[in-house]
Protein backbone atom coordinates (compact mmCIF):
# COMPACT_ATOMS: atom_id res chain seq x y z
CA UNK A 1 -10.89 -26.27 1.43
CA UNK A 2 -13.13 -23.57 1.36
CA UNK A 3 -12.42 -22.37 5.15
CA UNK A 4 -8.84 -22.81 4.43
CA UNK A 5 -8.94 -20.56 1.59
CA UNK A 6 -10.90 -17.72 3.65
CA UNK A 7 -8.43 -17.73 6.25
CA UNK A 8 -5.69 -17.39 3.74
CA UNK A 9 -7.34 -14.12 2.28
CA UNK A 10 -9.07 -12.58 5.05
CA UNK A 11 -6.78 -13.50 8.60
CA UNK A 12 -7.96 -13.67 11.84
CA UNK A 13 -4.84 -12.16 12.90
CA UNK A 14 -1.89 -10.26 10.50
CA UNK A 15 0.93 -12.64 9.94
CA UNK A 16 4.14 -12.05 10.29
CA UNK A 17 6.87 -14.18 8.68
CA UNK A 18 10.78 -14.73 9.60
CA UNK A 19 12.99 -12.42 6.87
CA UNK A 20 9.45 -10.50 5.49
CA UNK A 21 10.66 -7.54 6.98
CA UNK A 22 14.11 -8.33 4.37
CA UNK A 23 12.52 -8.77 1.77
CA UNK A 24 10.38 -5.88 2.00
CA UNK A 25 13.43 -3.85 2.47
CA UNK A 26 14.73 -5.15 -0.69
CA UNK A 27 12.13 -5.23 -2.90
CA UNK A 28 11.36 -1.40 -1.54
CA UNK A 29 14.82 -0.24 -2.33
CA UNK A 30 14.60 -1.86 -5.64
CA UNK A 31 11.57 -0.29 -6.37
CA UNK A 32 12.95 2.93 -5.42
CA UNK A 33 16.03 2.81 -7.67
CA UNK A 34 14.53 1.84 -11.12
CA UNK A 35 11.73 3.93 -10.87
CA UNK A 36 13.55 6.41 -10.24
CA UNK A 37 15.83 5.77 -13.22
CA UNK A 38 12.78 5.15 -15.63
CA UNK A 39 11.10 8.31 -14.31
CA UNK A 40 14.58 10.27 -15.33
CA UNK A 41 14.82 8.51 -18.54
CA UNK A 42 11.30 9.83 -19.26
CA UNK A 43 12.33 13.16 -17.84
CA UNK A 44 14.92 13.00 -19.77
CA UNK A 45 13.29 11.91 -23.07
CA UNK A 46 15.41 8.52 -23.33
CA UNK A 47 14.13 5.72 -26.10
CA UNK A 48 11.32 4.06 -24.95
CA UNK A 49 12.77 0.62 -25.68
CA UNK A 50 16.06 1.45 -23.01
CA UNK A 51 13.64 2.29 -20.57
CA UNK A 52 11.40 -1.30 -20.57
CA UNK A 53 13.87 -3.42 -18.14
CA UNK A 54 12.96 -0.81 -15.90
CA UNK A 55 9.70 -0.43 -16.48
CA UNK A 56 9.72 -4.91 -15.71
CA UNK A 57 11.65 -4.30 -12.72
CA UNK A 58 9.25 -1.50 -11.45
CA UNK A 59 6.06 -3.64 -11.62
CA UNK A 60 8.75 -6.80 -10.75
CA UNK A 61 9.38 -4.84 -7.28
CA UNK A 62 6.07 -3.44 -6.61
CA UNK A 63 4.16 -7.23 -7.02
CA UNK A 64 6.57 -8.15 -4.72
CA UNK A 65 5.60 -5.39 -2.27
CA UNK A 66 2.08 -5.82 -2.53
CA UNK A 67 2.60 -9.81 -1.85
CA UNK A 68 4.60 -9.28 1.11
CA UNK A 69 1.83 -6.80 2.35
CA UNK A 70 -1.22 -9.64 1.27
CA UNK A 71 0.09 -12.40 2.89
CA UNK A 72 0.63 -10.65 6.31
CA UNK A 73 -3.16 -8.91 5.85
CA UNK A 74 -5.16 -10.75 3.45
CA UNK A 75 -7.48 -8.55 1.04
CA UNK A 76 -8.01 -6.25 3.99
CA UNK A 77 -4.91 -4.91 2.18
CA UNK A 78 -6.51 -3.12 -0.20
CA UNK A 79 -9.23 -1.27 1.99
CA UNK A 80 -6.10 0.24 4.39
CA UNK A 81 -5.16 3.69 3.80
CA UNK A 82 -1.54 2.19 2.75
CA UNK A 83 -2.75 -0.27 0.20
CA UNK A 84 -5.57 2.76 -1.22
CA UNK A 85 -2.85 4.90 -2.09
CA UNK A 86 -1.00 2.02 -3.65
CA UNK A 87 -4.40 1.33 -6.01
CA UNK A 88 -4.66 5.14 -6.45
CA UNK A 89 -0.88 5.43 -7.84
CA UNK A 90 -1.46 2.31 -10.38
CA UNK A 91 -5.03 4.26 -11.48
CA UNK A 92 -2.75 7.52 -12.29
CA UNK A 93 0.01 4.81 -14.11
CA UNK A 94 -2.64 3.52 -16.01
CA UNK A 95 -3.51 7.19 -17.04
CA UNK A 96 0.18 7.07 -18.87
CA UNK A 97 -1.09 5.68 -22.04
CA UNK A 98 -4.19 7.40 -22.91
CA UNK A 99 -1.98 10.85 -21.43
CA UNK A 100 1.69 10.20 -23.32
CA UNK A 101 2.64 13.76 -23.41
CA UNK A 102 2.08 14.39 -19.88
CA UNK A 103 3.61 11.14 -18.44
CA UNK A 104 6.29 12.83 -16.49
CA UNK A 105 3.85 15.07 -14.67
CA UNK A 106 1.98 11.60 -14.21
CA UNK A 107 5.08 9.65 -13.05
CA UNK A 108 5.87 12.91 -10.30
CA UNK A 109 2.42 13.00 -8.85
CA UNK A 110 3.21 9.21 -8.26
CA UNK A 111 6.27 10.29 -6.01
CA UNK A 112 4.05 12.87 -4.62
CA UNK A 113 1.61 10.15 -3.88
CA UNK A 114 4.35 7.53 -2.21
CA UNK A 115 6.40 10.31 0.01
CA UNK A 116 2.92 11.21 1.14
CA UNK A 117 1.81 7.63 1.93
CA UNK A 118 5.22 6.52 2.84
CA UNK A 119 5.24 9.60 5.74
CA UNK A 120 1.58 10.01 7.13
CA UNK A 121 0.77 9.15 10.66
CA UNK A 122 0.19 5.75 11.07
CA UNK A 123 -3.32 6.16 12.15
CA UNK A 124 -4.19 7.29 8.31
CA UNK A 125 -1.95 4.35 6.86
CA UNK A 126 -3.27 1.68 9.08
CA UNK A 127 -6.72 2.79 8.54
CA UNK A 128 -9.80 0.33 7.41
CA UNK A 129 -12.45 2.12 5.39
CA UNK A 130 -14.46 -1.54 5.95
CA UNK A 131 -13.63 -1.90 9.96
CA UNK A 132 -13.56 2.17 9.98
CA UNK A 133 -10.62 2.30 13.02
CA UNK A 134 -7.53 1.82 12.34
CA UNK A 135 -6.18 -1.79 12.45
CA UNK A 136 -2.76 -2.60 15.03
CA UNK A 137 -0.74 -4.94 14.14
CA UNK A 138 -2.07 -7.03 16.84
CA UNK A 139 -5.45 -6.24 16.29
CA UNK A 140 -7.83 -9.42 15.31
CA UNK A 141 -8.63 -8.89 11.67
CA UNK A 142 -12.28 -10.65 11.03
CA UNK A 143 -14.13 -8.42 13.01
CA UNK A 144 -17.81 -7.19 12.17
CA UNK A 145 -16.97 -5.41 9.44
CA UNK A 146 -17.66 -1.42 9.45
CA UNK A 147 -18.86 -1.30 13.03
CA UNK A 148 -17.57 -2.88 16.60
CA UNK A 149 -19.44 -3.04 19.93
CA UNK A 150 -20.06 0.23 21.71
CA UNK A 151 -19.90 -1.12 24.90
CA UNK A 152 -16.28 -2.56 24.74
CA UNK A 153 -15.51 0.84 23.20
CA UNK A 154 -14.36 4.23 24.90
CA UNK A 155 -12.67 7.52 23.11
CA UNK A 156 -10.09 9.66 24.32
CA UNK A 157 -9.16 12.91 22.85
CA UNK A 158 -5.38 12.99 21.90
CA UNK A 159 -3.43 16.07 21.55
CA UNK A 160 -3.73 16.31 17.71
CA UNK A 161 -7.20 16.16 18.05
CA UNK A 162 -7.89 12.69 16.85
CA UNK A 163 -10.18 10.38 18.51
CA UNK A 164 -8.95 6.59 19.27
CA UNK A 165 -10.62 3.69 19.67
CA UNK A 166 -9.19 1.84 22.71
């Protein structure tokens, strides 16, 4: 039970699932659209109370988003550049209530924050602050943890000045 459970959250290998790619699609447009409306409704000083279905649906979308993401990497997740950025936007949307007056500033640096993620080279999204290289998709997963064998290693310069682990 126990083994079972740690290859459930930390994968030898990241999982990939017929229709995940759908449903991240969805739940990504989703999330897109009302948070988009409630940041305008903030923007746009509408009642708090019209603004809570959409407010539901953004966490709604965004659970669903970080599930899809889980189950194809287990916790290693959250220590990708990709699912840091994700943590770091719910820190600044738990700033909202303690900083009411200057939520829509709040909810824009959030949009900052997700174009930014959403558009970086994949070697900063795919990034492992525990494995410190960035994980490929086909990449085994439970790997010494924050260092790898030197001798099965080599680095090559690429043009943006980068190194790679090969």
């Amino acid at each position: 039970m126990v083994e079972t459970i740690r290859r459930w959250l930390f994968p030898k290998q990241i999982r990939f699932r017929p229709g995940a790619r759908a449903w991240s699609i969805t739940f990504r447009t989703l999330h897109m659209a009302v948070f988009g409306v409630f940041l305008g409704g903030h923007a746009f000083q509408v009642e708090t109370e019209k603004l809570l279905p959409y407010l539901w649906l953004t966490i709604f979308s965004g659970l669903g988003l970080v599930a899809l993401e889980v189950h194809a990497e287990g916790l290693y997740w959250f220590v990708l550049g990709k699912g840091i950025l994700v943590l770091v936007k719910l820190a600044i949307l738990l700033l909202i209530p303690f900083l009411w007056e200057a939520r829509v500033v709040l909810l824009l640096l959030v949009v900052g924050i997700a174009s930014v993620g959403s558009h970086m080279p994949a070697c900063y999204r795919h990034y492992s602050l525990l494995h410190r290289w960035m994980l490929e998709p086909v990449e085994i997963l439970h790997q010494p943890i924050g260092s790898f064998k030197p001798e099965t290693a080599t680095v090559t310069s690429l043009d943006d000045g980068h190194p790679e682990r090969s």
